[in-house]
Every structure is written in C-alpha cells, then in structure tokens.
N, C-alpha and C. Protein backbone atom coordinates (compact mmCIF):
# COMPACT_ATOMS: atom_id res chain seq x y z
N UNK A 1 17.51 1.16 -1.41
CA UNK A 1 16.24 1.31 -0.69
C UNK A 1 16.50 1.82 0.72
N UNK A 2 15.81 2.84 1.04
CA UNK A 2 15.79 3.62 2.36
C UNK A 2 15.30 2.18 3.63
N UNK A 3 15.94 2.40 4.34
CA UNK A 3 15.68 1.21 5.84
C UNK A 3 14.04 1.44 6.25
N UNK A 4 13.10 0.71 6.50
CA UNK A 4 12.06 1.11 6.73
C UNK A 4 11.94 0.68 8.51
N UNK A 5 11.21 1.03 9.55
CA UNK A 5 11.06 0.34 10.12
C UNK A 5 9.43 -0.01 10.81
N UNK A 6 9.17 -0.74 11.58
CA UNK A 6 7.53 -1.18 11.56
C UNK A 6 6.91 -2.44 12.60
N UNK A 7 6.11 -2.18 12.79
CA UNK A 7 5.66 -3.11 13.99
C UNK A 7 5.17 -4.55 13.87
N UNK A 8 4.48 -4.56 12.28
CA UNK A 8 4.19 -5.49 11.66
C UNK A 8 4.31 -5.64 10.26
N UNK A 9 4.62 -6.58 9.71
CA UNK A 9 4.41 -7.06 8.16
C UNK A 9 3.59 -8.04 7.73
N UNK A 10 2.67 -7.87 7.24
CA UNK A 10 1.39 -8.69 6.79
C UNK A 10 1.97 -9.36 5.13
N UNK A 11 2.36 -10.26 4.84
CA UNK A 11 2.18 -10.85 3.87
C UNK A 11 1.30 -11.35 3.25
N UNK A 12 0.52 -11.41 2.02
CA UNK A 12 -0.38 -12.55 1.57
C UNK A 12 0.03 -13.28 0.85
N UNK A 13 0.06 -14.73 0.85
CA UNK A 13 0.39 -15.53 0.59
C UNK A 13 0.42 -15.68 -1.00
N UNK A 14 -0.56 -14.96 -1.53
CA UNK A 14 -0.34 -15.01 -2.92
C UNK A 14 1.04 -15.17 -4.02
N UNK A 15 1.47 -14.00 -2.64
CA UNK A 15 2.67 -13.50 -3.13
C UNK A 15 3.77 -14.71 -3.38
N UNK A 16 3.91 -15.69 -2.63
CA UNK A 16 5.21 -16.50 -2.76
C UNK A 16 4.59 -17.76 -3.53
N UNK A 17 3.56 -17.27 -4.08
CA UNK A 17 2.90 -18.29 -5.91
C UNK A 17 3.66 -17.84 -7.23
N UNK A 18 4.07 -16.22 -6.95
CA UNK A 18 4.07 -15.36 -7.99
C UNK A 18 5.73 -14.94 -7.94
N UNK A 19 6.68 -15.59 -9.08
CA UNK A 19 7.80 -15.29 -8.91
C UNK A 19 8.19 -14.16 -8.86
N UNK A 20 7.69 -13.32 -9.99
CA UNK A 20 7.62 -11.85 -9.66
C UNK A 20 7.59 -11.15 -8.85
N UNK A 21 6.71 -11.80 -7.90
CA UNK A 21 6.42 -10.94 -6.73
C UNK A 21 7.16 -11.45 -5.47
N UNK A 22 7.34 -12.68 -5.43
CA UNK A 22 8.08 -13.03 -4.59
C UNK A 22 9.87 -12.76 -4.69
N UNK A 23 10.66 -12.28 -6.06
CA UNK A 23 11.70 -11.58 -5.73
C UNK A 23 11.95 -10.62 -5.48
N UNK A 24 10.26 -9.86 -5.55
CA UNK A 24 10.40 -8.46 -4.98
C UNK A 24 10.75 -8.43 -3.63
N UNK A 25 9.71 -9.10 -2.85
CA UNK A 25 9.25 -9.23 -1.31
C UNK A 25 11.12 -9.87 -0.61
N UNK A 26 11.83 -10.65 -1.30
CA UNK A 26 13.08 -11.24 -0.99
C UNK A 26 14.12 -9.95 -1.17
N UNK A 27 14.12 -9.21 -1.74
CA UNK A 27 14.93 -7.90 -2.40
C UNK A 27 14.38 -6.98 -0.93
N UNK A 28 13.39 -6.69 -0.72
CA UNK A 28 13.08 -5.96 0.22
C UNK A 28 12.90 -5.69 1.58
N UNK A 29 12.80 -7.14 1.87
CA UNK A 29 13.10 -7.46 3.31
C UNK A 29 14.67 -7.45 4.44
N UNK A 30 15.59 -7.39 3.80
CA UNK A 30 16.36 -6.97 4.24
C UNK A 30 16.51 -5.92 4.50
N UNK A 31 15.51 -4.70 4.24
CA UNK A 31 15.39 -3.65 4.64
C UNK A 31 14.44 -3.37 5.67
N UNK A 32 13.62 -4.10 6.06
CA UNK A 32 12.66 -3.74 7.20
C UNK A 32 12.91 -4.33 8.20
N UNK A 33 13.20 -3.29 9.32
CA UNK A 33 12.93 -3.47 10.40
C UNK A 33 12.06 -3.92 10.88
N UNK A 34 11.89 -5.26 11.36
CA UNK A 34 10.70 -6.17 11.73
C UNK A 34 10.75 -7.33 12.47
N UNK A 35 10.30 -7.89 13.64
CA UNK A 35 10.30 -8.86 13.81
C UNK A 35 9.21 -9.83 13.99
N UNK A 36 7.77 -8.79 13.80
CA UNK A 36 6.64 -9.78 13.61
C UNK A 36 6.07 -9.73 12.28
N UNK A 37 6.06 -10.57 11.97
CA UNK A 37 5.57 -10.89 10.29
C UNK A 37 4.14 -11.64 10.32
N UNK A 38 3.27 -11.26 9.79
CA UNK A 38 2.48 -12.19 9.66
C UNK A 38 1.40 -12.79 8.22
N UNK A 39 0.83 -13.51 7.93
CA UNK A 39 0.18 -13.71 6.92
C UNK A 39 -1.09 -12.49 6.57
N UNK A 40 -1.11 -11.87 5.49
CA UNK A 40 -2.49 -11.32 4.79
C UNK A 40 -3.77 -12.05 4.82
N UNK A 41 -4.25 -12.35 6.11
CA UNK A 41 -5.51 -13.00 6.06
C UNK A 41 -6.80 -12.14 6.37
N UNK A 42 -7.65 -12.73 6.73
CA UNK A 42 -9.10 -12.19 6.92
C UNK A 42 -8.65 -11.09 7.84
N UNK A 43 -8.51 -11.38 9.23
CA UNK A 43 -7.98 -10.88 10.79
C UNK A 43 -7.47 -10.03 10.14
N UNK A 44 -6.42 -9.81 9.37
CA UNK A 44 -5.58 -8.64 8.63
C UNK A 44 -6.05 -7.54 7.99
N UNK A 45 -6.67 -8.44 6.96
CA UNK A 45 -7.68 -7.11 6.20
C UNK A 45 -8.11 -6.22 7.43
N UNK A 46 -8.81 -7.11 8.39
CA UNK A 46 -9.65 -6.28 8.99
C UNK A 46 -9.01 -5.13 10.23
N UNK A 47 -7.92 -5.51 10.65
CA UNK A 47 -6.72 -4.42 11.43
C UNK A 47 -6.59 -3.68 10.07
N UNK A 48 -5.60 -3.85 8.86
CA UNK A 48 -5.21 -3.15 8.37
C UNK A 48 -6.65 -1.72 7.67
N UNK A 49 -7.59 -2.22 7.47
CA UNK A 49 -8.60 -1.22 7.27
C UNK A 49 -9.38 0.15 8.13
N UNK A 50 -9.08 -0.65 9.42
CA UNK A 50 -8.87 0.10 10.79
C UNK A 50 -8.12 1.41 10.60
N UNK A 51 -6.75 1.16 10.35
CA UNK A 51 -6.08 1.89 10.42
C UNK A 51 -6.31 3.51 9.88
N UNK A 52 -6.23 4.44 10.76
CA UNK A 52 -6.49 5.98 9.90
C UNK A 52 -5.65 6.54 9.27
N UNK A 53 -5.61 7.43 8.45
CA UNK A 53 -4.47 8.11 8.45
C UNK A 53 -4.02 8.85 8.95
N UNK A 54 -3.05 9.63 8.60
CA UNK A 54 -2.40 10.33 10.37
C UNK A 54 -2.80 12.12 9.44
N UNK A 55 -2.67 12.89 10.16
CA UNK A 55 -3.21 14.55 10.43
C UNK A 55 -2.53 15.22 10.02
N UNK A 56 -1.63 15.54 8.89
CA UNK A 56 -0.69 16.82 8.79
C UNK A 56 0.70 16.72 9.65
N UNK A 57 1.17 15.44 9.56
CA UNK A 57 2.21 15.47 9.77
C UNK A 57 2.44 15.09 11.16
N UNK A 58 1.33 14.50 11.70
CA UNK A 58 1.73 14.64 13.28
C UNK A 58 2.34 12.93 13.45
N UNK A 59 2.04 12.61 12.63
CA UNK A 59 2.47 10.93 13.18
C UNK A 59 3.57 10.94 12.82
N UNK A 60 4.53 10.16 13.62
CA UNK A 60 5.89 10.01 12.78
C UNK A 60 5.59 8.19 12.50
N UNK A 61 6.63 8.15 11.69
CA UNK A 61 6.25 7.00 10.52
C UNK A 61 7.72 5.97 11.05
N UNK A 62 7.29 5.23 12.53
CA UNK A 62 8.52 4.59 13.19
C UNK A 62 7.92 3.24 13.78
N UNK A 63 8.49 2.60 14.43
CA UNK A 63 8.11 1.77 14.82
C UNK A 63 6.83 0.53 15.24
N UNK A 64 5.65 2.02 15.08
CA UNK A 64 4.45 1.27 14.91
C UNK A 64 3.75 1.24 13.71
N UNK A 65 4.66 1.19 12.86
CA UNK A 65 4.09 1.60 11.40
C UNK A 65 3.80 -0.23 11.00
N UNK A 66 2.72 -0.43 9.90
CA UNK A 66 2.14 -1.51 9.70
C UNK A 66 2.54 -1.82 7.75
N UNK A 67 3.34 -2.69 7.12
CA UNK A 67 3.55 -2.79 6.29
C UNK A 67 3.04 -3.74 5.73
N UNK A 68 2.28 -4.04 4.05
CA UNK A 68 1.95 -4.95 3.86
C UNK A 68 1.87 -5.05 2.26
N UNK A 69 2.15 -6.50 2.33
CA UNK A 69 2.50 -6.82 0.87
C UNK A 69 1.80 -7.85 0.21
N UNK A 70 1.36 -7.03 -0.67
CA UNK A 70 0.52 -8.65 -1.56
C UNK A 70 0.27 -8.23 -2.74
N UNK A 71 -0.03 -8.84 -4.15
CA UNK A 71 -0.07 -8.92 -5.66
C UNK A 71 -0.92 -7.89 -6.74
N UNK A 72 -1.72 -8.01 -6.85
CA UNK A 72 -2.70 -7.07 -7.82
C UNK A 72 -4.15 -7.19 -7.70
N UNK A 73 -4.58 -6.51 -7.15
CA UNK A 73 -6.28 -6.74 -7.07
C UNK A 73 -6.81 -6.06 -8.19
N UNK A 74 -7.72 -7.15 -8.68
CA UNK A 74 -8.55 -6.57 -10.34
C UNK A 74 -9.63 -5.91 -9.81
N UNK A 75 -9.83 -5.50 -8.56
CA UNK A 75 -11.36 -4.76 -7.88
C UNK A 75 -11.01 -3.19 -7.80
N UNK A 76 -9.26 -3.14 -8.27
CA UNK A 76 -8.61 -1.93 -7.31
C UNK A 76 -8.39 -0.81 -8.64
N UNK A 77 -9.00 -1.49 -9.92
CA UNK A 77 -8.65 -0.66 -11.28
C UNK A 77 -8.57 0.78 -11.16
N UNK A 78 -9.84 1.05 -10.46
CA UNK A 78 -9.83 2.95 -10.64
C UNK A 78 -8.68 3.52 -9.51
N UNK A 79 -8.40 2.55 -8.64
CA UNK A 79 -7.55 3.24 -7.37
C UNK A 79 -5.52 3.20 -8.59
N UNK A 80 -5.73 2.08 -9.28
CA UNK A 80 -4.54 1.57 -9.76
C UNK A 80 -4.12 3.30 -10.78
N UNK A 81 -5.24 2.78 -11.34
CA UNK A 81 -5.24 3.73 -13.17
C UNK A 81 -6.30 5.47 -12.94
N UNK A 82 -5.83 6.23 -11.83
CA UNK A 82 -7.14 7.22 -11.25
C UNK A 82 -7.05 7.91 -12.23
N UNK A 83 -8.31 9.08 -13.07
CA UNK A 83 -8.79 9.68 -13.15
C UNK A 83 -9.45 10.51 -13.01
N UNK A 84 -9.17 11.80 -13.00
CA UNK A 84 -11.14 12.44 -12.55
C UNK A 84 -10.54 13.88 -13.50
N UNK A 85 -11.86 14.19 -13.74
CA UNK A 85 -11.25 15.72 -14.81
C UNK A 85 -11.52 17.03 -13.90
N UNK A 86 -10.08 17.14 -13.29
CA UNK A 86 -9.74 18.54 -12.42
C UNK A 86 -9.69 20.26 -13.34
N UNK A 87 -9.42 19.76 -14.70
CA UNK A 87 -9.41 21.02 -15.58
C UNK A 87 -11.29 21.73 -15.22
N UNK A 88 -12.22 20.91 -15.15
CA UNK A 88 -13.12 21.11 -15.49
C UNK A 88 -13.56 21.38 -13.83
N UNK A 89 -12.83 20.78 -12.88
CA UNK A 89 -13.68 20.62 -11.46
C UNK A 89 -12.87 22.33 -11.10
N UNK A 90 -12.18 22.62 -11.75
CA UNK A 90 -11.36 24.20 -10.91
C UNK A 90 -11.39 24.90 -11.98
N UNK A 91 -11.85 24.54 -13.23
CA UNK A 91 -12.15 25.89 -14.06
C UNK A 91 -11.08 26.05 -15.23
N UNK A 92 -9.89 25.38 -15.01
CA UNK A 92 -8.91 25.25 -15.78
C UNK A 92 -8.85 24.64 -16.98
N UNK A 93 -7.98 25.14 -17.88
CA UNK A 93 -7.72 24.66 -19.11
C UNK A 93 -6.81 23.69 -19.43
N UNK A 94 -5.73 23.54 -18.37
CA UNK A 94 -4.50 22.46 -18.85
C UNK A 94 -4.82 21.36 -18.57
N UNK A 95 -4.48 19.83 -19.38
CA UNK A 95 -5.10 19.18 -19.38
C UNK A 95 -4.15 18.30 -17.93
N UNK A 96 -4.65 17.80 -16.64
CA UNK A 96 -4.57 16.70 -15.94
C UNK A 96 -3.81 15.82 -15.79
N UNK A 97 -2.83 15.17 -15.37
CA UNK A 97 -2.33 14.11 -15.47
C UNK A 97 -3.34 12.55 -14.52
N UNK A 98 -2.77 11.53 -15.52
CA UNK A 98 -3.87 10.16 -14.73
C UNK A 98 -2.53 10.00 -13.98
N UNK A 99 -3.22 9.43 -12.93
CA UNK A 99 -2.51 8.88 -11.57
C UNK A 99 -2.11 7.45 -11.37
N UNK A 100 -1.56 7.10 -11.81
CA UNK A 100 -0.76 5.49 -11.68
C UNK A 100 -0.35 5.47 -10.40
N UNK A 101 -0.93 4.68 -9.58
CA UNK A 101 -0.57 3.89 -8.34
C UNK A 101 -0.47 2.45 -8.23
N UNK A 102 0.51 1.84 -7.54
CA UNK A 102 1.00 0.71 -7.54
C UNK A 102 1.58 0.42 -5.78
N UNK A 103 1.68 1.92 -4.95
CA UNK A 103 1.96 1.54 -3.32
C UNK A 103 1.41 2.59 -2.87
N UNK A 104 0.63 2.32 -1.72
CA UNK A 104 -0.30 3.12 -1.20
C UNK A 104 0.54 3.09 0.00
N UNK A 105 0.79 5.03 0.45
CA UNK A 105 1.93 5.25 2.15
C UNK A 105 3.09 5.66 1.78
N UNK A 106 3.40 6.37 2.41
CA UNK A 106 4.65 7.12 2.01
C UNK A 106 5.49 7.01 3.92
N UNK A 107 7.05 6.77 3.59
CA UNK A 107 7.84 6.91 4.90
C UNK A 107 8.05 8.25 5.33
N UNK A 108 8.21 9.32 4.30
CA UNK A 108 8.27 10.66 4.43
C UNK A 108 7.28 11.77 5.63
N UNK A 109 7.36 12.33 6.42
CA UNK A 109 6.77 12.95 7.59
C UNK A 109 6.12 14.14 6.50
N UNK A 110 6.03 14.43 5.81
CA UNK A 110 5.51 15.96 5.49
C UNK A 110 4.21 16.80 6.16
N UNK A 111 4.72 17.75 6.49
CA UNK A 111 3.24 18.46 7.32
C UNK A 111 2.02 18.77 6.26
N UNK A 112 2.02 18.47 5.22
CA UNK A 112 1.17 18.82 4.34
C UNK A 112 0.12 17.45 3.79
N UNK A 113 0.87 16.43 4.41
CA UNK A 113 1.05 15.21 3.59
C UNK A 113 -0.73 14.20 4.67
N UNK A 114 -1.30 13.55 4.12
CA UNK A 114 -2.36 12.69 4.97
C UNK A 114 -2.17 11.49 5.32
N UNK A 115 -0.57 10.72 4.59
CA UNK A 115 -0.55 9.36 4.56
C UNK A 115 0.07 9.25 5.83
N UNK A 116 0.08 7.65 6.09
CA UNK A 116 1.04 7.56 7.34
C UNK A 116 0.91 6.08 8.04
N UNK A 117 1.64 5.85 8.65
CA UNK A 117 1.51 4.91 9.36
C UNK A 117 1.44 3.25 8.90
N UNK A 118 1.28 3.28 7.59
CA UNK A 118 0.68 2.35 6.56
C UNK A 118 0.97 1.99 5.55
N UNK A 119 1.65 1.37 4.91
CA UNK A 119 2.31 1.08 3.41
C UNK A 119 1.77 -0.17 2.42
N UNK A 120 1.42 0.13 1.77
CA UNK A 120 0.65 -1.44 1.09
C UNK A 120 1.68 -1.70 -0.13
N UNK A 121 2.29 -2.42 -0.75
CA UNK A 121 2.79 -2.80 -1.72
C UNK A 121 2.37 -3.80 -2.89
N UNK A 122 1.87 -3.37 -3.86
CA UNK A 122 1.01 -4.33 -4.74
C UNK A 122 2.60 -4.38 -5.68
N UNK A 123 2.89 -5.61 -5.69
CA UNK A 123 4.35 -6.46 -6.16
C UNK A 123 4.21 -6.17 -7.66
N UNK A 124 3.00 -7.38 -8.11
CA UNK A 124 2.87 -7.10 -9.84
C UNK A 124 2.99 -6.55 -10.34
N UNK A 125 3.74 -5.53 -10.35
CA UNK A 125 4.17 -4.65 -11.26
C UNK A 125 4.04 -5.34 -12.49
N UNK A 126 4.26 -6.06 -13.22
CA UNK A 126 3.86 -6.64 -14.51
C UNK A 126 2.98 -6.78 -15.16
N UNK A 127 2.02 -7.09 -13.95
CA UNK A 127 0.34 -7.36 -14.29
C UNK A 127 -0.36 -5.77 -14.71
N UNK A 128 0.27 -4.92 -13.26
CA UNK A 128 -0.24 -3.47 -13.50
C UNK A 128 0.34 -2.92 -15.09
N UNK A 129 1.40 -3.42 -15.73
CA UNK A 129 1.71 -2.49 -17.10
C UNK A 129 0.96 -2.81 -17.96
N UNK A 130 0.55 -4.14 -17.90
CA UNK A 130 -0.09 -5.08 -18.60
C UNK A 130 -1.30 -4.57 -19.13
N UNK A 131 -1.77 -3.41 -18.03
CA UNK A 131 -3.10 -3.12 -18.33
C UNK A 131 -3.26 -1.52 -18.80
N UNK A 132 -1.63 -1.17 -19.20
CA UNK A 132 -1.58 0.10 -19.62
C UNK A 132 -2.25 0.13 -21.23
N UNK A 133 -2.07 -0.54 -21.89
CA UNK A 133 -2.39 -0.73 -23.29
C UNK A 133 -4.50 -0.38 -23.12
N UNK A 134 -5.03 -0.93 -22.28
CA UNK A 134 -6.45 -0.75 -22.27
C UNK A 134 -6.73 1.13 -21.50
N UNK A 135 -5.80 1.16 -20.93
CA UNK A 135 -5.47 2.53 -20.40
C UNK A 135 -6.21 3.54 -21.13
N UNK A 136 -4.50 3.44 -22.46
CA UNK A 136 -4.55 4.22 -23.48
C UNK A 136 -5.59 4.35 -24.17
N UNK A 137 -6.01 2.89 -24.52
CA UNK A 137 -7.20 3.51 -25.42
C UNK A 137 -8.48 3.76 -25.08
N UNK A 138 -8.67 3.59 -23.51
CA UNK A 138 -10.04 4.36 -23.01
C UNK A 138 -9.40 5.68 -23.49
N UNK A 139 -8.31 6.34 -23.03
CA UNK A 139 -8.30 7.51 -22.37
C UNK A 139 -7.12 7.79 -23.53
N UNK A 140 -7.63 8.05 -25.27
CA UNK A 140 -6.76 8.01 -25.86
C UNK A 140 -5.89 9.61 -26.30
N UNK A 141 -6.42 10.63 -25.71
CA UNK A 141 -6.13 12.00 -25.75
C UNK A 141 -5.23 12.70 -24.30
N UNK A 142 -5.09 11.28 -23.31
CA UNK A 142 -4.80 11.44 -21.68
C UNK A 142 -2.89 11.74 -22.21
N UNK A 143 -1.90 12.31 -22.18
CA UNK A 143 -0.77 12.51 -22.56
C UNK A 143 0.70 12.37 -21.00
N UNK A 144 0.10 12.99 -19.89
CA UNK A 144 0.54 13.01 -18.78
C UNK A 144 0.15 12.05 -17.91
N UNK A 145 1.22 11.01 -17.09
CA UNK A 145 0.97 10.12 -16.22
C UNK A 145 1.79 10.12 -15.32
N UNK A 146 1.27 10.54 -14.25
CA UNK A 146 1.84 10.72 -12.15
C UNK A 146 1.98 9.43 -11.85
N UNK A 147 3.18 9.35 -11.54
CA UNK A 147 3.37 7.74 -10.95
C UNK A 147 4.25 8.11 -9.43
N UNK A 148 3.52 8.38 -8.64
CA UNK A 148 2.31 8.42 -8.66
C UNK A 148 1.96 9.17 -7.35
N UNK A 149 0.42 9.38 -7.15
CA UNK A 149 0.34 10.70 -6.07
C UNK A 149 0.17 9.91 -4.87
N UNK A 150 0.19 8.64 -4.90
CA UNK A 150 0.07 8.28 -3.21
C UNK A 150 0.91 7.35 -2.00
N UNK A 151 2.51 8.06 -3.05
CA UNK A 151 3.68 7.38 -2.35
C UNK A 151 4.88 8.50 -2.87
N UNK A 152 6.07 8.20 -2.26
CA UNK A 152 7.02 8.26 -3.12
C UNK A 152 7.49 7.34 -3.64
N UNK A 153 7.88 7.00 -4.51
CA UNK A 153 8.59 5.86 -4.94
C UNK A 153 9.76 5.27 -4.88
N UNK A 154 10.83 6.36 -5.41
CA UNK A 154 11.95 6.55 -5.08
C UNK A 154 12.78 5.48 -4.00
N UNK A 155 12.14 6.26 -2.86
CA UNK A 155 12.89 5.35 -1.52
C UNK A 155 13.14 3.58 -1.14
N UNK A 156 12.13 3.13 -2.54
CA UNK A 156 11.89 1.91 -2.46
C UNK A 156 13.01 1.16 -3.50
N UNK A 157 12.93 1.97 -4.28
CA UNK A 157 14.21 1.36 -4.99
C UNK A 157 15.19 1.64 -4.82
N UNK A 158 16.37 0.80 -5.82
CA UNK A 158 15.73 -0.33 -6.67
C UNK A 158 15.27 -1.71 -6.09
N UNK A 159 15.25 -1.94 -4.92
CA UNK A 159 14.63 -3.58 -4.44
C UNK A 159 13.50 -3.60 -4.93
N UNK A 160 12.39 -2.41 -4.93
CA UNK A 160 10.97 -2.78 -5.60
C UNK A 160 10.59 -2.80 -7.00
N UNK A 161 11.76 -2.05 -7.55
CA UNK A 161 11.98 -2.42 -9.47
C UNK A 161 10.18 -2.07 -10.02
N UNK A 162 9.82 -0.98 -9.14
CA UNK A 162 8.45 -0.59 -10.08
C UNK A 162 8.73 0.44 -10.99
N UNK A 163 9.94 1.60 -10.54
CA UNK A 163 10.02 2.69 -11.73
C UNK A 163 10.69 1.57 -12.85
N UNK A 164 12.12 1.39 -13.41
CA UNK A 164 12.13 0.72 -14.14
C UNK A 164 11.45 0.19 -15.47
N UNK A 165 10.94 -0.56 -15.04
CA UNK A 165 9.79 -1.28 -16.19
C UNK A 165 8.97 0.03 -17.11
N UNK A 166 8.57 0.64 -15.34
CA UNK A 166 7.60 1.69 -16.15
C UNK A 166 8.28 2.59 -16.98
N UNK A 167 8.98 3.27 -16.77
CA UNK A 167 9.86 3.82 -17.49
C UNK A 167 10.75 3.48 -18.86
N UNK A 168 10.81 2.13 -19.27
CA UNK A 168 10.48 1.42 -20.41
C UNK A 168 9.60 1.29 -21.33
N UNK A 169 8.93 0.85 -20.37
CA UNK A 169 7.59 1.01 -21.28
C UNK A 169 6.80 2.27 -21.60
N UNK A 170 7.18 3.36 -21.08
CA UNK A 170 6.51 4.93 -21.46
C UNK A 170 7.81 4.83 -22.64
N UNK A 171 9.23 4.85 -22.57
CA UNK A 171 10.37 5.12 -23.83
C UNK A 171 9.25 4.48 -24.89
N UNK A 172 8.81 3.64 -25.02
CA UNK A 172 7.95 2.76 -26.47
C UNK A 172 6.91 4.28 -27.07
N UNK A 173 6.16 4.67 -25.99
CA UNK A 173 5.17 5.84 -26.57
C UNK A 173 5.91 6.95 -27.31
N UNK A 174 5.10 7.40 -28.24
CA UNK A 174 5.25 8.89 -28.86
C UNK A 174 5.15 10.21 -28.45
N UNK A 175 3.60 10.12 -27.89
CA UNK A 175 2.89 11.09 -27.09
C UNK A 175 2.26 11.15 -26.27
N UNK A 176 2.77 9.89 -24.91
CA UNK A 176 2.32 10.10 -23.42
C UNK A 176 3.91 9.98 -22.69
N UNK A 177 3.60 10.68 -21.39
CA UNK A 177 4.74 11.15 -20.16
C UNK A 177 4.41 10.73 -19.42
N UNK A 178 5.72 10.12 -18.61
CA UNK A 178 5.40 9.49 -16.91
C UNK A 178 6.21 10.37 -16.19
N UNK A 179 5.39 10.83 -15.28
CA UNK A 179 6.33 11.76 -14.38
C UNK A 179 6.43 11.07 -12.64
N UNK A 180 7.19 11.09 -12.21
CA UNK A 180 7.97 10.46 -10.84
C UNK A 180 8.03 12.38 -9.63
N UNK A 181 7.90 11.77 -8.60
CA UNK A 181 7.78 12.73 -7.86
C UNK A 181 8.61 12.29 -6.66
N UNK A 182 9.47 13.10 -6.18
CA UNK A 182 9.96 12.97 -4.93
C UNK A 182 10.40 13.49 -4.35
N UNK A 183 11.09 13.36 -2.93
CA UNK A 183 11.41 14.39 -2.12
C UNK A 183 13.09 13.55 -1.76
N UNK A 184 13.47 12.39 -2.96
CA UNK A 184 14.56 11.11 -1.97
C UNK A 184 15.55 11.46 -2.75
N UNK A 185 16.83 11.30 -2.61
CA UNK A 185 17.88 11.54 -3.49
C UNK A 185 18.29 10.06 -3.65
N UNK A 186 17.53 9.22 -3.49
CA UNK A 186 17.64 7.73 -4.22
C UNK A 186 17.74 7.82 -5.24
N UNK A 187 18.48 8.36 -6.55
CA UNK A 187 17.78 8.34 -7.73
C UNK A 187 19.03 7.73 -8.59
N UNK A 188 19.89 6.85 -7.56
CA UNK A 188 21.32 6.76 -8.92
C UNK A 188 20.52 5.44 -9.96
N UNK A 189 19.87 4.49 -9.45
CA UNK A 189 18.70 3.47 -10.13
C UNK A 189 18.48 4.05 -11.27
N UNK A 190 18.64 5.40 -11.70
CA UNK A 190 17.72 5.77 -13.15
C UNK A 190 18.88 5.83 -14.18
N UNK A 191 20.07 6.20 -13.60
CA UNK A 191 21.60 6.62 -14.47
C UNK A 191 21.58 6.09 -16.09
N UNK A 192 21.39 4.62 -15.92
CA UNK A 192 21.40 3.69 -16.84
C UNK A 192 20.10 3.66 -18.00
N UNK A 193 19.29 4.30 -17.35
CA UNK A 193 17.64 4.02 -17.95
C UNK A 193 17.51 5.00 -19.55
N UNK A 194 17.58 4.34 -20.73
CA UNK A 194 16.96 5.22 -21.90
C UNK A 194 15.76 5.79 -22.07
N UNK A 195 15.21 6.90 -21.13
CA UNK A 195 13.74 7.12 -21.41
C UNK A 195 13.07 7.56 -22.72
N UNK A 196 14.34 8.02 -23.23
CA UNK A 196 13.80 8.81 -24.54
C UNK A 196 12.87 9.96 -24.57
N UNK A 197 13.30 10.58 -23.42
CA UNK A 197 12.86 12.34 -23.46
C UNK A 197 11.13 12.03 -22.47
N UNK A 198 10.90 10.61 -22.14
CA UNK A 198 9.09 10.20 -22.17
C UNK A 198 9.24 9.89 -20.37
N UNK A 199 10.41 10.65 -19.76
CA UNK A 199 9.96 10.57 -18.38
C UNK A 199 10.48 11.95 -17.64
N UNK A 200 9.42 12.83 -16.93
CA UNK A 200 9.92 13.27 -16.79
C UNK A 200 9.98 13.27 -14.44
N UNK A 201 10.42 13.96 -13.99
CA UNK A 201 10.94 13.85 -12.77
C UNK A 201 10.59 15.43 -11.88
N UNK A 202 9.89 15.04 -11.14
CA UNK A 202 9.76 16.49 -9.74
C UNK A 202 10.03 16.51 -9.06
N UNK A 203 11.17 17.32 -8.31
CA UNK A 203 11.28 17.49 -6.87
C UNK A 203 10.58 18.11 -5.77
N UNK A 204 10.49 17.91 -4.62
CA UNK A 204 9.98 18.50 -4.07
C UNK A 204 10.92 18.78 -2.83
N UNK A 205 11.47 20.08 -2.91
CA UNK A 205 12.58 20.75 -1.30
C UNK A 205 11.60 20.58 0.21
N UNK A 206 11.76 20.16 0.65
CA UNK A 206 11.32 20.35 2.05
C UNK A 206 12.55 21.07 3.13
C-alpha cells in the first residue's frame, strides 16, 4: 500500500464491531500519515460533506487531505452497484460497463481527474459481494463490471484486500468481467490470483 498522508482520519465506530472491517482499518493504518484521528460522528458527517472537490488537478492530495473510514451503508446501493445506459445517452451500440464502487477519492493528482482531497473507505467488502448475486439478476444481460470509476484501487493494496475477494468471486461467473483500472504499479498482490480469464486490467500512462 502506497503511504498516504492527511490532516485528519475520521473513524466510525461501527467499524471496530465488525471484524472484517476492523482488520482492514489495523492493516492500513500504518500507512497514514496522521496524527489527528477522530470518531465518524454527526460534527463529521457534517465537515466531511463540506468538503468540494478539487478542479482539474489543481489540488495536490498532501497534508490537508481528510480520510475516512467506516462499513457499508444500505442507503448507498445505486452509488455502490452504478448504472445508467450510456449506449443509449451517446448514441452508441456497445454495451456499458456497471460501476462497482467500494472507495470514494483517489491519491493520484491527474489534471483530468475531479476527485481530491477526500477518501472514504467502505471496509465491508463482504457485505458489498454479498449483494452481487441480486446485482446479477436485476441486470441479468449486464456482462462488464468497472471496479471501479471513483478511485484507484490498486494503491491500497493489499492492506485493503477489496480486489482479491472480488476477483474470486467474478473466477465463479461464466459470462460477466471485472475490470480494475489504474495508473499504480502496485500490482504484485494479483501474481497468485486464479481469475480464470474473468478479470480483466487497464492502464492508464500519465
């Protein structure tokens, strides 16, 4: 996992209920630069919602950056599992990939890029696969899955152990793909992994 560094870390307490999530948050903290930590409370929500995103690259993603970690919100389904039909919104014929998100913020500066300043980490990863099975069969013709467009992932592992799993659990399918996007050469974490042809991987050169 890439060193992060940050001004604050908001925990919610949920998290150290949930073993899962709490060996994530223990795996990962030795990587952040931090010395004020504080609880995910009300006061929190309400700074962390504040927050904008930064402009094309102009923020750099250092010291006043705001990190925060807490479990699975069941309110957050469409943000988790996105959809929308782009073949049809631009005229196109190829079919879409759904957007699996699980960390909202990326450490990466890209001038192209809107995120910034901000990292949310939803831990459960377990809970989120959990709900791939209802996925599928809304969306039983959906074949391509972005994991995901509103992070990299990469840089986080393996302390955050979200590719992994997923990547297991796509090897089980026949005829759906998880594709990973990045710009990190973090990638020795996958060496070991049997995807069975059902993951595939993008780079992106900057």
């Amino acid at each position: 996992m890439l060193e992060i560094p940050a001004k604050t870390v908001y925990i919610n307490s949920e998290v150290y209920t949930k073993p899962n999530c709490r060996t994530r948050l223990n795996r990962m903290l030795p990587y952040i630069r931090c010395q004020d930590i504080r609880e995910y409370d009300t006061a929190a929500r309400e700074i962390v919602s504040n927050i904008s995103a930064r402009r094309h690259g102009k923020d750099g993603f250092d010291d006043e950056a705001i990190l925060v970690f807490t479990s699975f919100d069941e309110q957050k389904l469409g943000w988790y599992y996105h959809w929308r039909n782009e073949a049809q919104i631009h005229q196109g014929v190829c079919q879409p990939g759904m957007e699996l998100n699980i960390v909202s913020g990326c450490i990466f500066r890209c001038a192209y890029c809107g995120f910034g300043r901000l990292i949310i980490f939803y831990l459960d990863i377990e809970q989120f696969i959990n709900h791939l099975d209802k996925i599928f069969t809304q969306y039983s013709e959906q074949r391509l899955y972005k994991y995901s467009n509103m992070t990299d992932l990469p840089p986080f592992e393996p302390e955050l152990d979200a590719i992994p799993p997923m990547i297991k659990r796509f090897a089980q399918e026949e005829t759906r793909y998880l594709m990973l996007f990045t710009k990190s050469n973090n990638m020795d974490f996958l060496q070991n992994l049997d995807h069975r042809g059902h993951t595939i991987i993008s780079w992106s050169l900057s």
